[in-house]
C-alpha atoms as a PDB file:
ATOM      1  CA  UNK A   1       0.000   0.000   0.000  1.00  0.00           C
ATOM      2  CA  UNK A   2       1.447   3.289  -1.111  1.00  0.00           C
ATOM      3  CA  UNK A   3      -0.668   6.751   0.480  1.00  0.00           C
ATOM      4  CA  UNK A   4      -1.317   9.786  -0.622  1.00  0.00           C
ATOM      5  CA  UNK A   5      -3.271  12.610   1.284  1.00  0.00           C
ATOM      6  CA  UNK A   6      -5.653  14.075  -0.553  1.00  0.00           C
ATOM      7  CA  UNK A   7      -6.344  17.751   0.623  1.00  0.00           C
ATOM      8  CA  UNK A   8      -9.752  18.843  -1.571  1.00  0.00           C
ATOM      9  CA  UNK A   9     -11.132  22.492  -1.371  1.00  0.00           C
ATOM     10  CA  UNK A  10     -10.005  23.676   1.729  1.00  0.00           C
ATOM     11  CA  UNK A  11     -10.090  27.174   0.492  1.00  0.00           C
ATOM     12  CA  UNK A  12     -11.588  30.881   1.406  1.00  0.00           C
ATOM     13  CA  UNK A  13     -14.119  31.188  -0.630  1.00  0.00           C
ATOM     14  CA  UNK A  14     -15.628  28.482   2.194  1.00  0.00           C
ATOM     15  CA  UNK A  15     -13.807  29.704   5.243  1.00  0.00           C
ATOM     16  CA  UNK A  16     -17.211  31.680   7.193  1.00  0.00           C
ATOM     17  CA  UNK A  17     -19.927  30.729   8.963  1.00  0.00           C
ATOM     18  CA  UNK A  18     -20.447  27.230  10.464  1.00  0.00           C
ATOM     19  CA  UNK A  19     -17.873  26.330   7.873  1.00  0.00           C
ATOM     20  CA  UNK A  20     -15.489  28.034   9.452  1.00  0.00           C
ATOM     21  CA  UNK A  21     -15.350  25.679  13.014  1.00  0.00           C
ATOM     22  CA  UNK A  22     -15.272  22.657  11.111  1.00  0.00           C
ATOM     23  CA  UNK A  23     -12.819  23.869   8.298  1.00  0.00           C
ATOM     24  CA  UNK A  24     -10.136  24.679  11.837  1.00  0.00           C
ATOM     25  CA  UNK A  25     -10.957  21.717  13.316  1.00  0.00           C
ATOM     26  CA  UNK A  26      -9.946  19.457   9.658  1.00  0.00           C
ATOM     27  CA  UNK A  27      -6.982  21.857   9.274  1.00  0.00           C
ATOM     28  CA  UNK A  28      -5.492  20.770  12.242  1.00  0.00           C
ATOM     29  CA  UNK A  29      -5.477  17.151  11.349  1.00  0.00           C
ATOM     30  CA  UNK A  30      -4.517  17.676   7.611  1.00  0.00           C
ATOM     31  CA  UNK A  31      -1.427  19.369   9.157  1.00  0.00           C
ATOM     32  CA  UNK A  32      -0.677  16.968  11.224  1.00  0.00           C
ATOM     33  CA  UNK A  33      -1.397  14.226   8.591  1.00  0.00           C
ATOM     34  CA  UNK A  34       0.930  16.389   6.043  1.00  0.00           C
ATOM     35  CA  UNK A  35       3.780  16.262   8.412  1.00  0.00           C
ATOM     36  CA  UNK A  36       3.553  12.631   8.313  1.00  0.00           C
ATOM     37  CA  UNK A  37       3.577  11.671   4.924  1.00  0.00           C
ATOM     38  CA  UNK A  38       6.219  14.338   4.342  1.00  0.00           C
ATOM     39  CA  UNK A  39       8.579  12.833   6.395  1.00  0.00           C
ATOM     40  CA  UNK A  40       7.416   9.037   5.284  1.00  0.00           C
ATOM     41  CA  UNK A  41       8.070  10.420   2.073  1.00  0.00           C
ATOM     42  CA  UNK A  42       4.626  10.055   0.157  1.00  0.00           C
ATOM     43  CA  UNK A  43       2.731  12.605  -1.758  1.00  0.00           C
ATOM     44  CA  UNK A  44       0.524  15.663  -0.584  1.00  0.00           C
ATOM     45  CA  UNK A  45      -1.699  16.734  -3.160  1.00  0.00           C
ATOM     46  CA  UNK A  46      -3.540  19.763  -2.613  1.00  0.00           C
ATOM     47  CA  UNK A  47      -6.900  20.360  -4.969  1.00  0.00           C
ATOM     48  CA  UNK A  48      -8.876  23.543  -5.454  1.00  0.00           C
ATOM     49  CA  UNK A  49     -11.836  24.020  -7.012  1.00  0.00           C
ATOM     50  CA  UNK A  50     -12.075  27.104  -9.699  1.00  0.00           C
ATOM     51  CA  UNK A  51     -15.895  27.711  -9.642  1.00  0.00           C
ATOM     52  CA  UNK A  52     -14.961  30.340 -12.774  1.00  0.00           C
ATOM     53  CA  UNK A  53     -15.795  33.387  -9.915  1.00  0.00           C
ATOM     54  CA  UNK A  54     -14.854  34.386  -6.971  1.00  0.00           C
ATOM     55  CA  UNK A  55     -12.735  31.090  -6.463  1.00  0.00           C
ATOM     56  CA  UNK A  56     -10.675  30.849  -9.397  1.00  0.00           C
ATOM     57  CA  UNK A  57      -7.018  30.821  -9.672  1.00  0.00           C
ATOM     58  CA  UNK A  58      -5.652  34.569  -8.472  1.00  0.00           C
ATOM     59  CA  UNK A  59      -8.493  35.397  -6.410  1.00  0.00           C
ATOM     60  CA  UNK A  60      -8.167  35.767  -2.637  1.00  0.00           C
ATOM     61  CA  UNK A  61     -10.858  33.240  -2.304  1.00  0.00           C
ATOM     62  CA  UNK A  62      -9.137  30.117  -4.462  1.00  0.00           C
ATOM     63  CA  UNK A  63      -6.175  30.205  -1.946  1.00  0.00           C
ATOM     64  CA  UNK A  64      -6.248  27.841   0.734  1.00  0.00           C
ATOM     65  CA  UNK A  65      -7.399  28.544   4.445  1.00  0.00           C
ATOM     66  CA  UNK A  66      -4.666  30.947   5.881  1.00  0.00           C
ATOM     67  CA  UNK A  67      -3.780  27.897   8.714  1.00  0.00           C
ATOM     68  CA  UNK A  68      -2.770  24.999   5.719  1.00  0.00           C
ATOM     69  CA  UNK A  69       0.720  25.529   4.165  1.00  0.00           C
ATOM     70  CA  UNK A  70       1.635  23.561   1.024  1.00  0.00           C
ATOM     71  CA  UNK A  71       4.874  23.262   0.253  1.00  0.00           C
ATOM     72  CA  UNK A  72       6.189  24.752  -3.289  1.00  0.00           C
ATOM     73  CA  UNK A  73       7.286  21.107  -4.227  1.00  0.00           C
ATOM     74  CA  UNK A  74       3.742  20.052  -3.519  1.00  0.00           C
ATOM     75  CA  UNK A  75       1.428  18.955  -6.283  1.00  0.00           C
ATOM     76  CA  UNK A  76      -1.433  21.369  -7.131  1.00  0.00           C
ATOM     77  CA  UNK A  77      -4.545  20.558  -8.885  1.00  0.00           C
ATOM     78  CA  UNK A  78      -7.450  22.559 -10.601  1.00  0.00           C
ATOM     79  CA  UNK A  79     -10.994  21.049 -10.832  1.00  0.00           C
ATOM     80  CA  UNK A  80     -13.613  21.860 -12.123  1.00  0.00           C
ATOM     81  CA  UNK A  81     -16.528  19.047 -10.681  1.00  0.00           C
ATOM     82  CA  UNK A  82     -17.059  17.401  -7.554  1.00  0.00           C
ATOM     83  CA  UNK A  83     -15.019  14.734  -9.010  1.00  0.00           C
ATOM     84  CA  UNK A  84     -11.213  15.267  -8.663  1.00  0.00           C
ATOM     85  CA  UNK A  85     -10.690  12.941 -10.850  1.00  0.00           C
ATOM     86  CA  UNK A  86     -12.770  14.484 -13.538  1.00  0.00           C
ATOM     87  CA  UNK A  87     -10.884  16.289 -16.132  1.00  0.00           C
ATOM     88  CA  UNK A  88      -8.189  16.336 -14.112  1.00  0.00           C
ATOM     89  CA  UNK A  89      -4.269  15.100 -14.081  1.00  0.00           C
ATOM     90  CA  UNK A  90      -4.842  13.843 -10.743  1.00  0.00           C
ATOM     91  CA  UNK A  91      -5.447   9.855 -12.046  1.00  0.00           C
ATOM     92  CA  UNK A  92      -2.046  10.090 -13.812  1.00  0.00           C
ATOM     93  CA  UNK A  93      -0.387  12.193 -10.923  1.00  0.00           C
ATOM     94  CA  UNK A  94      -1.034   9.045  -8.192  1.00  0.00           C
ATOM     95  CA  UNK A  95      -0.240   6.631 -11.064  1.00  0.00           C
ATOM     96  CA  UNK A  96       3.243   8.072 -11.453  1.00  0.00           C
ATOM     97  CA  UNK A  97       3.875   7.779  -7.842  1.00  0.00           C
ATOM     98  CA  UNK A  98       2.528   3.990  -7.857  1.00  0.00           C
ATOM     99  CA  UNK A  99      -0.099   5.454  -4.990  1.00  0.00           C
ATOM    100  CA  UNK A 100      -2.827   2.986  -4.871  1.00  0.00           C
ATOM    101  CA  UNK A 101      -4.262   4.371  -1.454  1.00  0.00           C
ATOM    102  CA  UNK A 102      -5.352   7.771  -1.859  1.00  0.00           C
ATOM    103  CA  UNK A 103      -6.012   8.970   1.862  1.00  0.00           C
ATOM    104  CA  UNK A 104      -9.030  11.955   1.172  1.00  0.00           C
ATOM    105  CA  UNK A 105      -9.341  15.164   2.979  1.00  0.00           C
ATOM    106  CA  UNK A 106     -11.065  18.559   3.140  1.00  0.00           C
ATOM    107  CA  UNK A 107     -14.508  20.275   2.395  1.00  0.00           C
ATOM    108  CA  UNK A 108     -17.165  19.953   2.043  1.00  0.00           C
ATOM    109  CA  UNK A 109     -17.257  16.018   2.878  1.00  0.00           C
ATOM    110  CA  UNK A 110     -20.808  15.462   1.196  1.00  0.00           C
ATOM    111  CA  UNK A 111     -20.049  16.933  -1.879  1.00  0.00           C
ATOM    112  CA  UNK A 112     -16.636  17.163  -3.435  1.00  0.00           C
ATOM    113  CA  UNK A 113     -14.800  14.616  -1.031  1.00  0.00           C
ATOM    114  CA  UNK A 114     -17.420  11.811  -1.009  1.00  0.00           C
ATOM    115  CA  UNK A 115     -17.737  12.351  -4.868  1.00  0.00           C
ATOM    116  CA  UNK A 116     -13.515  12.274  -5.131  1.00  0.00           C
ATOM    117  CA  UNK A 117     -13.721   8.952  -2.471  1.00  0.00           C
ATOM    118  CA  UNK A 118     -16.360   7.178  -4.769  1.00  0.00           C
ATOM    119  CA  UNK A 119     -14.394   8.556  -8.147  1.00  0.00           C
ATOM    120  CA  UNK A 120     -11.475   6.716  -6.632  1.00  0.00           C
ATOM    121  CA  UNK A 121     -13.096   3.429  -5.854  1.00  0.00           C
ATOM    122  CA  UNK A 122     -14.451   3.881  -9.738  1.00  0.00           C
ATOM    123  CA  UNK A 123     -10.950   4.053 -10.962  1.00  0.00           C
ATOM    124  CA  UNK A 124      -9.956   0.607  -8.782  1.00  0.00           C
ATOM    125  CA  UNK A 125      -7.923   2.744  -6.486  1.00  0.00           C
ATOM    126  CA  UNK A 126      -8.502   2.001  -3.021  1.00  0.00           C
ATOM    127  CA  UNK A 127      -9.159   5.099  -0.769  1.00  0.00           C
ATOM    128  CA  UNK A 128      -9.736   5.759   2.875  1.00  0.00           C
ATOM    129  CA  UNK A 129     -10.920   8.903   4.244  1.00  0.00           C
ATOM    130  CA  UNK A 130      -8.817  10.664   6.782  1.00  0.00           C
ATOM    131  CA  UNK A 131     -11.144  10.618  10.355  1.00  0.00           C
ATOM    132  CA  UNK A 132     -11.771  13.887  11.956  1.00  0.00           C
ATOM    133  CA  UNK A 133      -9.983  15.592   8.653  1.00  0.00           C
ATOM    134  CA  UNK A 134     -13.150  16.494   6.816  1.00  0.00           C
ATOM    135  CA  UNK A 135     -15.379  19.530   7.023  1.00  0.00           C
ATOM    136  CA  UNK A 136     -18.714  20.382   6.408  1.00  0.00           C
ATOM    137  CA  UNK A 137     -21.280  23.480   7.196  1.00  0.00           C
ATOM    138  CA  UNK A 138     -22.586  20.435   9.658  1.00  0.00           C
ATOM    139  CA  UNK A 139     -21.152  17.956  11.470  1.00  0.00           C
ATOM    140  CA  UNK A 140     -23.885  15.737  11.092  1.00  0.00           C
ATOM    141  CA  UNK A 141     -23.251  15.347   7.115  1.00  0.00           C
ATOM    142  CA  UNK A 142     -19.091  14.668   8.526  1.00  0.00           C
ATOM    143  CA  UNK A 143     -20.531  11.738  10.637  1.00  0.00           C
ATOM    144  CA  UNK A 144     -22.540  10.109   7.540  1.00  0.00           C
ATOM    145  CA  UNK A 145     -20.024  10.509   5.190  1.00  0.00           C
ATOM    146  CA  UNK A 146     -17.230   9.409   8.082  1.00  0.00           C
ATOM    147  CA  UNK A 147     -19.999   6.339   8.254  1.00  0.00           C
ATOM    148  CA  UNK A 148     -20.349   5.787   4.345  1.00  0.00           C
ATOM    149  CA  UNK A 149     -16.863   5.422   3.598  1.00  0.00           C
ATOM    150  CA  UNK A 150     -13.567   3.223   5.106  1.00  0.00           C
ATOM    151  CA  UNK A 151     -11.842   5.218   7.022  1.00  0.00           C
ATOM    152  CA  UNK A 152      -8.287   5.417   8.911  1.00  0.00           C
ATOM    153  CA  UNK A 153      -7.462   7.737  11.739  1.00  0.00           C
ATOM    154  CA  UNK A 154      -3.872   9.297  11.904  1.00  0.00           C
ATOM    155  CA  UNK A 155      -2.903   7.220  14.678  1.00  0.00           C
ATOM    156  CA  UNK A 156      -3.424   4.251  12.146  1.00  0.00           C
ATOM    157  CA  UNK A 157      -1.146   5.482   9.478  1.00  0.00           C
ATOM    158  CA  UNK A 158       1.358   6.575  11.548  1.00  0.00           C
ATOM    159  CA  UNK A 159       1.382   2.591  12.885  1.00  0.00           C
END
């Protein structure tokens, strides 16, 4: 099993509201997953969505949340659907890396990284979603999704 994390629309153009708690409360956990697949030596792909507006690459709002930090070296990705893996490089990205365990991340967990997880198991890669590193206007829809999919807490990958 090789891992990647997976770090899908954690960006301003999200970062108010209810959002906001649950979008800190991922962000610490992404960091603290980042750190370890830095040092293990596995891929950190970060993925924004350009929603052709306000969020679209050299706006404020397409950045990431002030509190995530990718790396220059890092692997960025544009989408345009739910789907990262739609009309995207990302598929080829993980291949050339020989990840076959994606490790998913990020906001909003009902909509872009349950349709990424699901996109994933579509492409007969085999993905886990990150516990307590997903975020959601409410935490409700975090517990289904958390429910829906396999997941691994950090603990576990750090094992």
């Amino acid at each position: 099993m090789k891992c990647a994390l997976l770090v899908i629309d954690m960006q301003k153009a999200s970062y108010s509201g209810r959002e906001k708690r649950f979008m800190d409360k991922a962000a610490r956990k992404i960091n603290e997953a980042a750190a370890l697949f830095r040092d293990r030596g596995f891929p950190v792909v970060w993925i924004q969505h350009d929603n052709g507006k306000d969020a679209a690459p050299g706006k404020v709002n397409f950045e990431m949340i002030d509190t995530l930090k990718p790396l220059d070296e890092e692997k960025r990705i544009v989408k345009h659907y739910l789907n990262s893996f739609n009309k995207t490089e990302l598929l080829s990205f993980l291949q050339s890396r020989n990840v076959d365990t994606p490790v998913v991340t990020g906001f909003c967990a009902e909509y872009c990284v349950l349709a990424t997880f699901r996109g994933a198991e579509d492409l007969d890669l085999a993905p886990l979603m990150l516990k307590g590193a997903l975020a959601s206007g409410a935490g409700k829809n975090i517990r289904f999704v958390e429910k829906l999919a396999k997941t691994v807490s950090l603990e576990e990958l750090a094992g």
